[in-house]
N, C-alpha and C. Protein backbone atom coordinates (compact mmCIF):
# COMPACT_ATOMS: atom_id res chain seq x y z
N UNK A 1 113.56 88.75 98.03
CA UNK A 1 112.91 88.18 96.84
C UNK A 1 111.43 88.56 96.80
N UNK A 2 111.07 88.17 97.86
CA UNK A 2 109.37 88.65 97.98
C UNK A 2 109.12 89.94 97.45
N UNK A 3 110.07 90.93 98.61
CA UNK A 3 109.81 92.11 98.36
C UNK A 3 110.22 92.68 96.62
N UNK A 4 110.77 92.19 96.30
CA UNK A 4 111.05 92.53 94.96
C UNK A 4 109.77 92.01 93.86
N UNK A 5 109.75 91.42 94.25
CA UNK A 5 108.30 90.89 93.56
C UNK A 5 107.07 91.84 93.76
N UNK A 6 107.12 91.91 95.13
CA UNK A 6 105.77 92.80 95.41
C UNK A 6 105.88 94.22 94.89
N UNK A 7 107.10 94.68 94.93
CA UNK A 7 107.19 96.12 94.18
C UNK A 7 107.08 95.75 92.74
N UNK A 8 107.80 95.06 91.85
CA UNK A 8 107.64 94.74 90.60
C UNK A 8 105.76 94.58 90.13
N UNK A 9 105.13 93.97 91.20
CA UNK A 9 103.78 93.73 90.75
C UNK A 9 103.19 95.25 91.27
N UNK A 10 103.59 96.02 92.20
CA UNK A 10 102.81 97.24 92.40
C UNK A 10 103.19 98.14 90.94
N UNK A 11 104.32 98.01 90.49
CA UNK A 11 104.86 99.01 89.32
C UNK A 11 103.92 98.31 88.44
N UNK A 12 103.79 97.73 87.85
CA UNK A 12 102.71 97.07 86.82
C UNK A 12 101.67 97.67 87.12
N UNK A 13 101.04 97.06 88.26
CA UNK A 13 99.72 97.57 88.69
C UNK A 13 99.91 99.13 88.05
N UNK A 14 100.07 99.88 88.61
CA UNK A 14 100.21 101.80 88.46
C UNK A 14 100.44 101.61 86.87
N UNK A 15 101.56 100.99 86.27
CA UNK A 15 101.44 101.05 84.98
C UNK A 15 99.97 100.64 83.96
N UNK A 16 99.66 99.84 84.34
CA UNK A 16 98.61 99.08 83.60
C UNK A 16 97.22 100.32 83.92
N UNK A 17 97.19 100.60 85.37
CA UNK A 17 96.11 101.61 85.56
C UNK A 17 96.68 102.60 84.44
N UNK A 18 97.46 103.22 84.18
CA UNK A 18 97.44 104.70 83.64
C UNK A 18 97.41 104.11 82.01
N UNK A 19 97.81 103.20 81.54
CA UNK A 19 97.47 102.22 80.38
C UNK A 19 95.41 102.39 80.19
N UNK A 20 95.24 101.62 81.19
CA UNK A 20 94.02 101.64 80.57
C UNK A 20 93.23 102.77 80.88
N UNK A 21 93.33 103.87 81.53
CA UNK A 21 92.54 104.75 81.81
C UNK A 21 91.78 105.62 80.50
N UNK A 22 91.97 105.68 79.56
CA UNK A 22 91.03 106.10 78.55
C UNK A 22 90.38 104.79 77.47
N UNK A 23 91.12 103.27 78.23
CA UNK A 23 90.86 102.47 77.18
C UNK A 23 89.05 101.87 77.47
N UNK A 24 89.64 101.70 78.60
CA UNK A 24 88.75 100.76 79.01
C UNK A 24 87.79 101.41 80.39
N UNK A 25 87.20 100.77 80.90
CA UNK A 25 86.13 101.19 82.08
C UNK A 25 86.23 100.54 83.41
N UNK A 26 87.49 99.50 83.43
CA UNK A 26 87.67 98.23 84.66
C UNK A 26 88.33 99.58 86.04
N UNK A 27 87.32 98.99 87.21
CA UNK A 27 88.19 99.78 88.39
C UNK A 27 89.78 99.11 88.51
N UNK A 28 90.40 99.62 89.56
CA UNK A 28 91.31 99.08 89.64
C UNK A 28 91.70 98.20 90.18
N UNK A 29 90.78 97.67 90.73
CA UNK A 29 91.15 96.37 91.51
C UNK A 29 90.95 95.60 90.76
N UNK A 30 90.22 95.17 89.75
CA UNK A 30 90.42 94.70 88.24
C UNK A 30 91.85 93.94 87.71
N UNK A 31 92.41 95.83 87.63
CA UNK A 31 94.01 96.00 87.13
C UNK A 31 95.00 94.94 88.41
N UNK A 32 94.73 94.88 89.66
CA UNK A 32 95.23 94.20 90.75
C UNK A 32 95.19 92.86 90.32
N UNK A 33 93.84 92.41 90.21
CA UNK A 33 93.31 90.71 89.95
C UNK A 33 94.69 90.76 88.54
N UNK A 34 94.68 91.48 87.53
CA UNK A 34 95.10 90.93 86.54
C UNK A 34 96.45 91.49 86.62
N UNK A 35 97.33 91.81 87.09
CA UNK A 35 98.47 92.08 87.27
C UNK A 35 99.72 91.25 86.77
N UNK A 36 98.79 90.02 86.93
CA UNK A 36 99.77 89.08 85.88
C UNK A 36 99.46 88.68 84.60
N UNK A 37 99.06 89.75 83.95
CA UNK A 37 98.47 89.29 82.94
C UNK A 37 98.36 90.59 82.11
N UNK A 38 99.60 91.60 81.44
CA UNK A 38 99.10 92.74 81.26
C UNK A 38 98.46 92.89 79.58
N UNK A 39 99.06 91.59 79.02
CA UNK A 39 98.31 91.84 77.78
C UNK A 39 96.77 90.85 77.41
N UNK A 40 96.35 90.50 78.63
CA UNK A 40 94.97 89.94 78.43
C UNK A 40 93.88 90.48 78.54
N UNK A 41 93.92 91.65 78.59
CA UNK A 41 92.60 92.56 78.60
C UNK A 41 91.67 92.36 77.28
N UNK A 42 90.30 92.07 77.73
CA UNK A 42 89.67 92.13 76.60
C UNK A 42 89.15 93.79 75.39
């Protein structure tokens, strides 16, 4: 269960980075903190 989780939140993570890479200017540890949260970007 864990582990499924933790891969599910790394796939986001990588997703959300290549998402915002022309949007926005946040490093990625940013994208980490907000991982649960992919449509709250300001």
């Amino acid at each position: 269960m864990l582990l499924l989780f933790l891969s599910l939140s790394l796939a986001l993570t990588i997703f959300q980075s290549q998402l915002l890479l022309g949007g926005t200017r946040r490093p990625v540890i940013n994208n980490v903190l907000y991982v649960g949260y992919p449509c709250h970007f300001p």
